[in-house]
C-alpha atoms as a PDB file:
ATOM      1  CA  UNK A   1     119.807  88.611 110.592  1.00  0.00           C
ATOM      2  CA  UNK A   2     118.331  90.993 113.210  1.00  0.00           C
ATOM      3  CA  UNK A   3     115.147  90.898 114.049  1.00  0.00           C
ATOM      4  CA  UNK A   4     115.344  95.043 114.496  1.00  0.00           C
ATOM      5  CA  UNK A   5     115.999  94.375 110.611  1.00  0.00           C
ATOM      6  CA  UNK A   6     112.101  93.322 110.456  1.00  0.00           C
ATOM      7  CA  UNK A   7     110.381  96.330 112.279  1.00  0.00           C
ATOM      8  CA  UNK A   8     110.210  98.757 109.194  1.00  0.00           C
ATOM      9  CA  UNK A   9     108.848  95.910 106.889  1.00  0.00           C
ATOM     10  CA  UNK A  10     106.329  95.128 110.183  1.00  0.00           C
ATOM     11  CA  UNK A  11     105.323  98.189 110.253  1.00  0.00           C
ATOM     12  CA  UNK A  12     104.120  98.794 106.526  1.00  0.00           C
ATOM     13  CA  UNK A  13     102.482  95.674 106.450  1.00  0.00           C
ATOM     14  CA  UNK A  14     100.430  97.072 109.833  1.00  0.00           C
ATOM     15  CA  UNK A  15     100.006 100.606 107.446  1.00  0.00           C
ATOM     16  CA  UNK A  16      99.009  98.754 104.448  1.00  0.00           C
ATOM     17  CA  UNK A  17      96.718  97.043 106.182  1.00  0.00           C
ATOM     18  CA  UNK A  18      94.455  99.949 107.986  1.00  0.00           C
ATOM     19  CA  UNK A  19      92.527 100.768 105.302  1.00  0.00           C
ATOM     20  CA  UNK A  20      91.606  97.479 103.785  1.00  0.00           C
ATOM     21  CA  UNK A  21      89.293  97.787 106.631  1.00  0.00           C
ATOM     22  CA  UNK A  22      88.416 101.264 106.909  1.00  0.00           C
ATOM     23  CA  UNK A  23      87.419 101.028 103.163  1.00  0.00           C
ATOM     24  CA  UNK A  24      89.675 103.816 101.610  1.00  0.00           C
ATOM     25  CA  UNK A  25      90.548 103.331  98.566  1.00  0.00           C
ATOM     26  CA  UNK A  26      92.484 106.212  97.426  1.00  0.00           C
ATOM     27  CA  UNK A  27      94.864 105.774 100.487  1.00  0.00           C
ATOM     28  CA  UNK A  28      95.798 102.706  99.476  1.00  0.00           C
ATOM     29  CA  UNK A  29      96.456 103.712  96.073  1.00  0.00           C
ATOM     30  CA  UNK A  30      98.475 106.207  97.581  1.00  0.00           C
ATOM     31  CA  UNK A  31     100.083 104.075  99.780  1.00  0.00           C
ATOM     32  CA  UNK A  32     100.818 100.970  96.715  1.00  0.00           C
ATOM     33  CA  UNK A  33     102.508 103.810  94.564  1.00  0.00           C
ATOM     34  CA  UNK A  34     104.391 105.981  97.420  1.00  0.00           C
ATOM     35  CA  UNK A  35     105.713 103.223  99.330  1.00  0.00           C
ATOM     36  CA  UNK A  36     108.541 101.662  97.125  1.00  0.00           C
ATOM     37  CA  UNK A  37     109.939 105.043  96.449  1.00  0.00           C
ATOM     38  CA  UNK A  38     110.165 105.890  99.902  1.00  0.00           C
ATOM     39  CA  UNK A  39     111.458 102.282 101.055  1.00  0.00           C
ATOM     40  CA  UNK A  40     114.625 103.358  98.348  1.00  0.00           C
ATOM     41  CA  UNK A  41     115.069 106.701  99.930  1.00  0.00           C
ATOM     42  CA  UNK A  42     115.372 104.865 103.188  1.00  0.00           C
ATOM     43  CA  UNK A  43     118.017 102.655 101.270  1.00  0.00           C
ATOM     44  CA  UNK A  44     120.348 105.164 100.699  1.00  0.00           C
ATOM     45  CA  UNK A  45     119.636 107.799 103.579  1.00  0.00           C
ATOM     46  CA  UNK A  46     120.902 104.242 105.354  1.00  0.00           C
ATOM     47  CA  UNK A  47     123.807 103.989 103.382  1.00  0.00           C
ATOM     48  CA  UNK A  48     124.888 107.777 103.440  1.00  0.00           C
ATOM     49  CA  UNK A  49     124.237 107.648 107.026  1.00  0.00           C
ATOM     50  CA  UNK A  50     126.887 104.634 107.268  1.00  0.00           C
ATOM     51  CA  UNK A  51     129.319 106.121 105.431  1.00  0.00           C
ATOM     52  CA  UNK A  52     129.062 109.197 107.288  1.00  0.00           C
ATOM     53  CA  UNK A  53     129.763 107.214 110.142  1.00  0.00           C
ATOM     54  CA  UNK A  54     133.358 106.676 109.292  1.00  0.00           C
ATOM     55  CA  UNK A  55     136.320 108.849 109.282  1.00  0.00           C
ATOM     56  CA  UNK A  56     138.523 107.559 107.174  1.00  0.00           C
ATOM     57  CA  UNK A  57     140.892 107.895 109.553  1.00  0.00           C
ATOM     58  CA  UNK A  58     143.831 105.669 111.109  1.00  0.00           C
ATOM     59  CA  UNK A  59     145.911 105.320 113.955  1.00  0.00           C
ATOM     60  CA  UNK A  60     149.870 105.622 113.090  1.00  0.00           C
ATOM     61  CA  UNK A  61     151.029 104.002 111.689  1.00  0.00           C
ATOM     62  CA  UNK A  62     148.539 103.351 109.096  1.00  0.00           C
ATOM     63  CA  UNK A  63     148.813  99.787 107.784  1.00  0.00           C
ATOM     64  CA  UNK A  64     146.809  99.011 104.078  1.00  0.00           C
ATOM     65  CA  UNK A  65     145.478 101.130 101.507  1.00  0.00           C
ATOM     66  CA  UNK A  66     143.496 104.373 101.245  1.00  0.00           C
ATOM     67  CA  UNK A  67     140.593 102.112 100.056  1.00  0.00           C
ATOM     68  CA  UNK A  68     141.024  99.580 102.895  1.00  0.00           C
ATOM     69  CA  UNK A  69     140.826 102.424 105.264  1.00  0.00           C
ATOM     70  CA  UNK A  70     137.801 103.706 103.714  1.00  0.00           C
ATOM     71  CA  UNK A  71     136.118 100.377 103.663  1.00  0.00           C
ATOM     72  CA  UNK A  72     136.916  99.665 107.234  1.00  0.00           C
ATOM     73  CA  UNK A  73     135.655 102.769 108.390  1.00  0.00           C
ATOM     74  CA  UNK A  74     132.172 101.842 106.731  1.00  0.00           C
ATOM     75  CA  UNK A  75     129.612 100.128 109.065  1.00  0.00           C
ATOM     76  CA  UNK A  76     129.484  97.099 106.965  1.00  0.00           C
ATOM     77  CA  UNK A  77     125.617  96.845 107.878  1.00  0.00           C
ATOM     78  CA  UNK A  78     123.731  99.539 108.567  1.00  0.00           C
ATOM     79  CA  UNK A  79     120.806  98.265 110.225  1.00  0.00           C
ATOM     80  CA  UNK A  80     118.776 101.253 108.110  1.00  0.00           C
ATOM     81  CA  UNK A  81     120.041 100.186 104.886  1.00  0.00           C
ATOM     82  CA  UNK A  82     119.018  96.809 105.888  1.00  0.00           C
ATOM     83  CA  UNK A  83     115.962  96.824 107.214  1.00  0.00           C
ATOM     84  CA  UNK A  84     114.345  99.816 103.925  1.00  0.00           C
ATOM     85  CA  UNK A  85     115.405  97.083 101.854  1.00  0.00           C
ATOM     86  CA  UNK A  86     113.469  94.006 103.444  1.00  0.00           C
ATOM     87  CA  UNK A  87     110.692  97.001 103.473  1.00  0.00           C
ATOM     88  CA  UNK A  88     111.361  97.349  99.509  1.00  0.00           C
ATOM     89  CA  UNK A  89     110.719  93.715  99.043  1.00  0.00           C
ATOM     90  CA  UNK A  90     107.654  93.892 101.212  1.00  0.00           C
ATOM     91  CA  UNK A  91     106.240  97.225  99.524  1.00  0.00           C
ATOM     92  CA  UNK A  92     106.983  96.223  96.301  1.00  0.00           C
ATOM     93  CA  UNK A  93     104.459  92.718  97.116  1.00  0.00           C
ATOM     94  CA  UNK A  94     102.527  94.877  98.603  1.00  0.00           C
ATOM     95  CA  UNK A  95     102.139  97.321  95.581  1.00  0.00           C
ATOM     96  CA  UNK A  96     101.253  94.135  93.298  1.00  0.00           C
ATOM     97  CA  UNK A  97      98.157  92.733  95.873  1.00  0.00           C
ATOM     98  CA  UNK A  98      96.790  96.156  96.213  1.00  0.00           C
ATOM     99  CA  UNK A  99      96.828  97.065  92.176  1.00  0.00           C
ATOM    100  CA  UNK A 100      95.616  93.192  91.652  1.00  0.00           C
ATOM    101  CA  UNK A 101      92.622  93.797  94.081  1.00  0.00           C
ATOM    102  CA  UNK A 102      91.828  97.260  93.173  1.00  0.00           C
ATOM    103  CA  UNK A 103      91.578  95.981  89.433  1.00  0.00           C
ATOM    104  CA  UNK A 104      89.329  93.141  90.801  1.00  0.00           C
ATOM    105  CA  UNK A 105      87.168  95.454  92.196  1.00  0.00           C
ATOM    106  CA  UNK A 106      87.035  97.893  89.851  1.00  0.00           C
ATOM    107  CA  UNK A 107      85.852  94.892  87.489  1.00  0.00           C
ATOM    108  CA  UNK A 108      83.426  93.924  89.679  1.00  0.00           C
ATOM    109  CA  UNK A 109      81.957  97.272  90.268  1.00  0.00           C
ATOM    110  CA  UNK A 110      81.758  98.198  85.768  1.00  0.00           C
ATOM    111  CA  UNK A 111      80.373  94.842  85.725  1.00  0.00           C
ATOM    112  CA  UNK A 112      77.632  95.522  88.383  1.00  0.00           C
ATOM    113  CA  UNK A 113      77.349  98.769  87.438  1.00  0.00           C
ATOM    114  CA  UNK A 114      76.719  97.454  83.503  1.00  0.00           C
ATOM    115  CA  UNK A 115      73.761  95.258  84.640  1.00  0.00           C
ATOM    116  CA  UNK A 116      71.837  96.660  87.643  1.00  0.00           C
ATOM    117  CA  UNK A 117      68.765  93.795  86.835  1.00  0.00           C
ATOM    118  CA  UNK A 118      71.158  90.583  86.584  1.00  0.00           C
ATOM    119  CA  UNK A 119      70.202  90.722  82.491  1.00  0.00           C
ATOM    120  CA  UNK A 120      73.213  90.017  80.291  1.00  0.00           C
ATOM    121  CA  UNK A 121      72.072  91.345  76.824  1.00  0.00           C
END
């Protein structure tokens, strides 16, 4: 595996992590929810783009099937396609920390906002 394969799941993992420490929540909310969907319309932009790469063509005389034409004319691995879904695995772990840790918090905050004196009654 390429290690150009790991730049787009590098690089949400650097975008996911920006506002853990600039404190905004409702970007990462955003970001959790928006973030899988868009790593699986990288997915198959990569995989049109591959097959758009190909002809279909052959040089006389043609040797094979139609199919084995089209299949060899298909970049096997398109290095998009690839890398948007290491990104969906990453986003999709991603997703699951951020709504873990927003629930957290949000617990934390009813509960402090339930008992401003420390009194449980």
């Amino acid at each position: 595996m390429h290690l150009t394969y790991w730049i787009l799941p590098a690089l949400l993992v650097v975008v996911w992590a920006q506002p853990w420490w600039r404190n905004s929540r409702r970007f990462r909310l955003w970001f959790a929810l928006l973030a899988p969907f868009a790593c699986v319309v990288g997915i198959i932009v990569g995989l049109l783009g591959s097959t758009a790469d190909g002809d279909g063509g052959c040089a006389k005389p043609c040797k094979g099937g139609l199919v084995q034409h089209w299949a060899g004319s298909v970049d096997s691995s398109s290095a998009f396609a690839a890398s948007s879904a290491l990104a969906l695995f990453v986003a999709v772990a991603l997703t699951i920390v951020t709504l873990i840790v927003e629930y957290v918090l949000l617990v934390r905050r009813d509960s402090a906002d339930a008992s401003p004196d420390g009194d449980t009654d």
